[in-house]
Protein backbone atom coordinates (compact mmCIF):
# COMPACT_ATOMS: atom_id res chain seq x y z
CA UNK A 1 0.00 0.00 0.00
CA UNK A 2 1.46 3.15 -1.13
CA UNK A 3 1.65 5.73 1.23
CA UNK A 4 -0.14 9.33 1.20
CA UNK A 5 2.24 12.75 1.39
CA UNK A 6 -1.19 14.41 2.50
CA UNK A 7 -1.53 11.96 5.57
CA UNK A 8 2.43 12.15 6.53
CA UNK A 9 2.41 15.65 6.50
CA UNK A 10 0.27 15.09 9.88
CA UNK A 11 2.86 13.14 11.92
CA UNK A 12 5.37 14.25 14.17
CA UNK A 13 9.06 14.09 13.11
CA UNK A 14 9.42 11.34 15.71
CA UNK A 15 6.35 9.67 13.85
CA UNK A 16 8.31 9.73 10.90
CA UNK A 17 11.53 8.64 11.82
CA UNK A 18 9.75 5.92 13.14
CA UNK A 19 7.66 4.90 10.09
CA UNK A 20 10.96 5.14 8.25
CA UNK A 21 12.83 2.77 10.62
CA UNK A 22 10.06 0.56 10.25
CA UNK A 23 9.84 0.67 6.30
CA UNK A 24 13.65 0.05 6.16
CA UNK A 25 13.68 -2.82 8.02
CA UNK A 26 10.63 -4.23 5.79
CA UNK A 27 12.74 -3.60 3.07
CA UNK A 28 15.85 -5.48 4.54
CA UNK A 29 13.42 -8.47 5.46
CA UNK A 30 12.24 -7.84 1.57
CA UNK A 31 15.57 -8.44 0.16
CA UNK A 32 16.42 -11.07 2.15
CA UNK A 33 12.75 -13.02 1.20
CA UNK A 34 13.87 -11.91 -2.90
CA UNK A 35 17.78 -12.98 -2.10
CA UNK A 36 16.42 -16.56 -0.86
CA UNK A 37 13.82 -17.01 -3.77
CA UNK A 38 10.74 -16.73 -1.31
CA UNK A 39 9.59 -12.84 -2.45
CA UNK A 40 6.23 -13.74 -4.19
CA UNK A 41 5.76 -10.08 -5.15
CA UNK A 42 9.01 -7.99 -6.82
CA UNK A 43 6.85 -5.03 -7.17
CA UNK A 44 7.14 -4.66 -3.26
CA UNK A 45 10.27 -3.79 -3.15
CA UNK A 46 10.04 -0.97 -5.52
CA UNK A 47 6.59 -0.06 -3.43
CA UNK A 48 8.62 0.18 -0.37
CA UNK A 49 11.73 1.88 -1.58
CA UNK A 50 9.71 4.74 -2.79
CA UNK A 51 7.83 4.81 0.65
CA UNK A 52 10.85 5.53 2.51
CA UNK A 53 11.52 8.22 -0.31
CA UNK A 54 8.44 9.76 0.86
CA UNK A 55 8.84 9.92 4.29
CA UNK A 56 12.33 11.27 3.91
CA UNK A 57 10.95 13.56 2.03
CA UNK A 58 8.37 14.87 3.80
CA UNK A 59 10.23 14.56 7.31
CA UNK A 60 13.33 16.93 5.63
CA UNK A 61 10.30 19.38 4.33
CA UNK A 62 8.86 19.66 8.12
CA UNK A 63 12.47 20.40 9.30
CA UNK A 64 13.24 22.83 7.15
CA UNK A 65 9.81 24.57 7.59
CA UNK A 66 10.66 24.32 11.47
CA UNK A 67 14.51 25.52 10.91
CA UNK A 68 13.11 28.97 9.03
CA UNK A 69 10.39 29.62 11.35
CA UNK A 70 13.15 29.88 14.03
CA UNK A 71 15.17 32.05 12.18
CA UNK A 72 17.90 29.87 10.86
């Protein structure tokens, strides 16, 4: 399931560093199913590599937002 920008945009950047800790390690466990022949579904792996691109996306967006609103 791909993930909404419009629905991380809500969380905390806690939230999302922990919804990225939690893709990456889906996508470790991915690689390893793929590396063994047991992934039944390749297009997961692309599904959850762009994921993490969006949470690192949107997390770096909500710091820099925070960073000019204090005057850096």
């Amino acid at each position: 399931m791909a993930l909404k920008a419009k629905e991380l945009r809500e969380l905390t950047v806690d939230e999302l560093d922990e919804k990225c800790t939690a893709l990456k390690k889906e996508y470790f466990d991915l690689r390893f199913q793929k590396r063994t022949g047991k992934l039944e579904q390749q297009s997961k792996l692309k599904q959850v590599r762009r994921n993490i691109a969006r949470v690192l996306t949107v997390r770096n967006a909500l710091e820099r937002e925070e960073n000019t609103k204090k005057g850096k």
